[in-house]
PDB file of N, CA and C in Angstrom:
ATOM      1  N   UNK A   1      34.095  12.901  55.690  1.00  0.00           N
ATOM      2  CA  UNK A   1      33.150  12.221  54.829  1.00  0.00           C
ATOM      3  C   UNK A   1      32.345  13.230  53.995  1.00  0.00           C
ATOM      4  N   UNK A   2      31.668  14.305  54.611  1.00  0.00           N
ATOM      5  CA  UNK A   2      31.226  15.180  53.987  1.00  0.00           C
ATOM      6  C   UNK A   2      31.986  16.081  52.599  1.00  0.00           C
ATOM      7  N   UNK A   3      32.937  16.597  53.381  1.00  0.00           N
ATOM      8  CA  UNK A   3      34.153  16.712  52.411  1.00  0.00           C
ATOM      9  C   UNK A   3      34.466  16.105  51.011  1.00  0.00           C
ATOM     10  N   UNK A   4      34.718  14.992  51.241  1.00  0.00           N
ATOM     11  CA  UNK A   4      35.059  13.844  50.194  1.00  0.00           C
ATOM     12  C   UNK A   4      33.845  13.788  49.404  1.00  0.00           C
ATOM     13  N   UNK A   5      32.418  13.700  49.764  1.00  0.00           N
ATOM     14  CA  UNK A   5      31.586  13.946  48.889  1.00  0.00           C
ATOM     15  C   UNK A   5      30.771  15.329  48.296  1.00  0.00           C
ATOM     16  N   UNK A   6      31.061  16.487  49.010  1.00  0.00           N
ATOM     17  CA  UNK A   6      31.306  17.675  48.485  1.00  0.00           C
ATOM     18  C   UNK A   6      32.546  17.659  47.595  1.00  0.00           C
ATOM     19  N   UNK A   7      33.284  16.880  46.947  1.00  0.00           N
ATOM     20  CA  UNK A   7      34.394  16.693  45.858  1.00  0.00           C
ATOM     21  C   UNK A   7      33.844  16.162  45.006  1.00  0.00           C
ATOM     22  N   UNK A   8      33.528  14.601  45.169  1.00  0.00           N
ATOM     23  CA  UNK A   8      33.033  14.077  44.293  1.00  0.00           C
ATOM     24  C   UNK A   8      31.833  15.089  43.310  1.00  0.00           C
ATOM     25  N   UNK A   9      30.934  15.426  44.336  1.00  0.00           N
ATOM     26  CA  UNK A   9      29.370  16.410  43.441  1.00  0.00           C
ATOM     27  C   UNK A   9      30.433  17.130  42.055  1.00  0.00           C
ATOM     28  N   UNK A  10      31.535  18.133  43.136  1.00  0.00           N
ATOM     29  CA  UNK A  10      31.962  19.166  42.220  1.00  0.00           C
ATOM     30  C   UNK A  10      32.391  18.560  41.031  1.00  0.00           C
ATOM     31  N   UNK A  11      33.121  17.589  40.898  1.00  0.00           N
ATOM     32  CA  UNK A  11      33.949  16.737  39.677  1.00  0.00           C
ATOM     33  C   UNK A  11      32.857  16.149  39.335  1.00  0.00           C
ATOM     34  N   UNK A  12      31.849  15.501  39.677  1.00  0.00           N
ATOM     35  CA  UNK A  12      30.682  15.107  38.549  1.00  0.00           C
ATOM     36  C   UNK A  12      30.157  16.084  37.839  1.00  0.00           C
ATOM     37  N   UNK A  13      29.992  17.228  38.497  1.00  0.00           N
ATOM     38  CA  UNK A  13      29.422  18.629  37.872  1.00  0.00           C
ATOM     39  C   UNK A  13      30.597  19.285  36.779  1.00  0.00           C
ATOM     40  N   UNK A  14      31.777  19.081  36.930  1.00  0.00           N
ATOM     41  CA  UNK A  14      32.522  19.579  36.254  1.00  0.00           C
ATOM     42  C   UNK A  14      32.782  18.863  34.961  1.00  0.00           C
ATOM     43  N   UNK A  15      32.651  17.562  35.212  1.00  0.00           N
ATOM     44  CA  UNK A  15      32.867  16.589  34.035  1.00  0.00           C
ATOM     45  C   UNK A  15      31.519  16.823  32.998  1.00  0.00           C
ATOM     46  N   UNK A  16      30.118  16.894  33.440  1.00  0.00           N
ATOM     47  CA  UNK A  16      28.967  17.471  33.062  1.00  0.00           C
ATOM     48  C   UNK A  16      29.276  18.162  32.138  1.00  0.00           C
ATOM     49  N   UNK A  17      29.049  19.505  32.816  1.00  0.00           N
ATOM     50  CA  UNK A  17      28.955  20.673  32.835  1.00  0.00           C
ATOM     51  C   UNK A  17      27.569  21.039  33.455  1.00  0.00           C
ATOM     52  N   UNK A  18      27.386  20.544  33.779  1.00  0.00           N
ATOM     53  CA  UNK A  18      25.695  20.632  34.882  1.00  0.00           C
ATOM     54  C   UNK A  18      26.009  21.983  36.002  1.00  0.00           C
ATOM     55  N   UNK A  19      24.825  22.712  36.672  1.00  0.00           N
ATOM     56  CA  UNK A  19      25.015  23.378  37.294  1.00  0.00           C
ATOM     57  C   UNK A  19      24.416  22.599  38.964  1.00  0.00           C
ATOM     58  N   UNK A  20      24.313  23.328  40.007  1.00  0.00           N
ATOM     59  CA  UNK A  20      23.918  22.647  41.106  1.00  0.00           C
ATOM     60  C   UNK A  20      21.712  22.810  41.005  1.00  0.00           C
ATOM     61  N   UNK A  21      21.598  23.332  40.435  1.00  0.00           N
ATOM     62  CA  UNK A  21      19.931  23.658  40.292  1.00  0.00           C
ATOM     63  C   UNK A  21      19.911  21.950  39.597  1.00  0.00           C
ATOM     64  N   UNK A  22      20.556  21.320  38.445  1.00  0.00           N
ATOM     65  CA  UNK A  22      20.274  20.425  37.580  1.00  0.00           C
ATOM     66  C   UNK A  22      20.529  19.335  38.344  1.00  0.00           C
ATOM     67  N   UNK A  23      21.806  19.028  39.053  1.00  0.00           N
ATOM     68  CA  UNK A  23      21.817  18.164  40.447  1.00  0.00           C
ATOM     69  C   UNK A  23      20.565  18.152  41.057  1.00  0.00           C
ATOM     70  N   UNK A  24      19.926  18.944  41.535  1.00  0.00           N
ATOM     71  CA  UNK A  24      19.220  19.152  42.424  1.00  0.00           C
ATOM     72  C   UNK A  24      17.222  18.417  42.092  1.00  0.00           C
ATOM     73  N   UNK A  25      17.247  18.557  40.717  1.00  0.00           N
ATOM     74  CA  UNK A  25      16.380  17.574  39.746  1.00  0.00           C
ATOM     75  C   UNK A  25      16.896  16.698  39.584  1.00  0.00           C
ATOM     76  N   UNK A  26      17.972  16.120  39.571  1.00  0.00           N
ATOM     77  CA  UNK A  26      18.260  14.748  39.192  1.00  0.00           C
ATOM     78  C   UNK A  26      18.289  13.582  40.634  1.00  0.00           C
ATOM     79  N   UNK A  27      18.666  14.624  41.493  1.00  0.00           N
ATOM     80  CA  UNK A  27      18.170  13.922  43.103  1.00  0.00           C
ATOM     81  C   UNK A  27      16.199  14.006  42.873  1.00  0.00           C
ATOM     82  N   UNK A  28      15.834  15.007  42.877  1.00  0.00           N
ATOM     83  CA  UNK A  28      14.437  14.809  43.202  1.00  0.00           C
ATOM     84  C   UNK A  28      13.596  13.710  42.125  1.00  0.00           C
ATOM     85  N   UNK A  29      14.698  14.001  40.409  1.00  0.00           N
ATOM     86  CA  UNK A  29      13.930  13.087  40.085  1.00  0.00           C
ATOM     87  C   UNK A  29      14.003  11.312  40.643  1.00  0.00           C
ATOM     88  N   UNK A  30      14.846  11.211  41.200  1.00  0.00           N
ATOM     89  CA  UNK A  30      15.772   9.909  41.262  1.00  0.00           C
ATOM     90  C   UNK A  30      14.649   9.541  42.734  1.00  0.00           C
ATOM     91  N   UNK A  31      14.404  10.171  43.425  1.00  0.00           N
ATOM     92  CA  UNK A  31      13.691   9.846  44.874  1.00  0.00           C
ATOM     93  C   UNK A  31      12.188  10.009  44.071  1.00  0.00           C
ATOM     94  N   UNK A  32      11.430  10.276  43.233  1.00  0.00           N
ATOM     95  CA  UNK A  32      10.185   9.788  42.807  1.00  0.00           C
ATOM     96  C   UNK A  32      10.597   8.452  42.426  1.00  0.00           C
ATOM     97  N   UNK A  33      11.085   8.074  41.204  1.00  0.00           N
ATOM     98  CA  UNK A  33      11.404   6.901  40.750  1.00  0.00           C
ATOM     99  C   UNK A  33      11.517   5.957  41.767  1.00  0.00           C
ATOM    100  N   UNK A  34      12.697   5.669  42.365  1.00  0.00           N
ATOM    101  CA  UNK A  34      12.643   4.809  43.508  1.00  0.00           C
ATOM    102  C   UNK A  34      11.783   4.878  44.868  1.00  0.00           C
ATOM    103  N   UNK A  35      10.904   5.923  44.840  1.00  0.00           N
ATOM    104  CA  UNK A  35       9.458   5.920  45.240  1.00  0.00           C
ATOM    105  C   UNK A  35       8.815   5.089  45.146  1.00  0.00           C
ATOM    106  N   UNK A  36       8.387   5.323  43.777  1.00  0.00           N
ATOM    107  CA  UNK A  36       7.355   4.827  43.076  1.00  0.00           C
ATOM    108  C   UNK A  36       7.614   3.181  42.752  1.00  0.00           C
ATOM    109  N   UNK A  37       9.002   2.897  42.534  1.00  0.00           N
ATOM    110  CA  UNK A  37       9.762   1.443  42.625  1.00  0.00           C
ATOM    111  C   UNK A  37       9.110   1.288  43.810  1.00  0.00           C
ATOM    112  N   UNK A  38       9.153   1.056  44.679  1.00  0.00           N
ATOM    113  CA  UNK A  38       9.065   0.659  45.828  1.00  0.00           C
ATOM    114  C   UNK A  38       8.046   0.542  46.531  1.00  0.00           C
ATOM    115  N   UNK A  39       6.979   1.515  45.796  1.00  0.00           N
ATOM    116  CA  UNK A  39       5.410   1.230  46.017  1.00  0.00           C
ATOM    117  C   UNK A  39       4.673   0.477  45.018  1.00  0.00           C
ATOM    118  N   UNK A  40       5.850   0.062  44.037  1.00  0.00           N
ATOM    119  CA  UNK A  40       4.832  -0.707  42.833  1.00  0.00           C
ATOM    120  C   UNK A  40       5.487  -2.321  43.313  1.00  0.00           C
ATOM    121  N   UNK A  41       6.628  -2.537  43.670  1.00  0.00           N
ATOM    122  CA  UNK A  41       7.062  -3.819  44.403  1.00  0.00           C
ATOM    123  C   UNK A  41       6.490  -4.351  45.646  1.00  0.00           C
ATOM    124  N   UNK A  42       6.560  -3.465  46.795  1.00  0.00           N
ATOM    125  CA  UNK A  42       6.358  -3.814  48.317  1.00  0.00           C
ATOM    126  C   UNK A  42       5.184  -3.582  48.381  1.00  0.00           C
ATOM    127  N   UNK A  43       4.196  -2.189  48.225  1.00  0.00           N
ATOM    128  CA  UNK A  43       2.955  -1.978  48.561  1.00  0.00           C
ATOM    129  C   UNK A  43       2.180  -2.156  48.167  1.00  0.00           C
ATOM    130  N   UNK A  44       2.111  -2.491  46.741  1.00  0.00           N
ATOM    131  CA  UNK A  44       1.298  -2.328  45.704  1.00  0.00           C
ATOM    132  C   UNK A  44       1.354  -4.237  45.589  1.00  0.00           C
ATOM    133  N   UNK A  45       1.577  -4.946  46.247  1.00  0.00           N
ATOM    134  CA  UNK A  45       1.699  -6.407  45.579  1.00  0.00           C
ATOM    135  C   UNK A  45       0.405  -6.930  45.540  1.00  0.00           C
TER     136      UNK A  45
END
């Protein structure tokens, strides 16, 4: 399983041309967002 998605990253990165630093913002930005989703839906009601 790990494997298979250590493939996938590389071929999204390759199709890109993104490096793994730019992955690595696009996860952190992606976990504020759906953060912040989720405190403006559930907590915030």
């Amino acid at each position: 399983m790990i494997a298979m998605h250590k493939r996938q990253i590389e071929w999204f990165k390759s199709k890109l041309g993104i490096s793994d630093y730019t992955v690595a913002w696009i996860g952190f930005l992606k976990g504020i967002v759906f953060g912040l989703l989720i405190y403006h839906f559930l907590i915030n009601s």
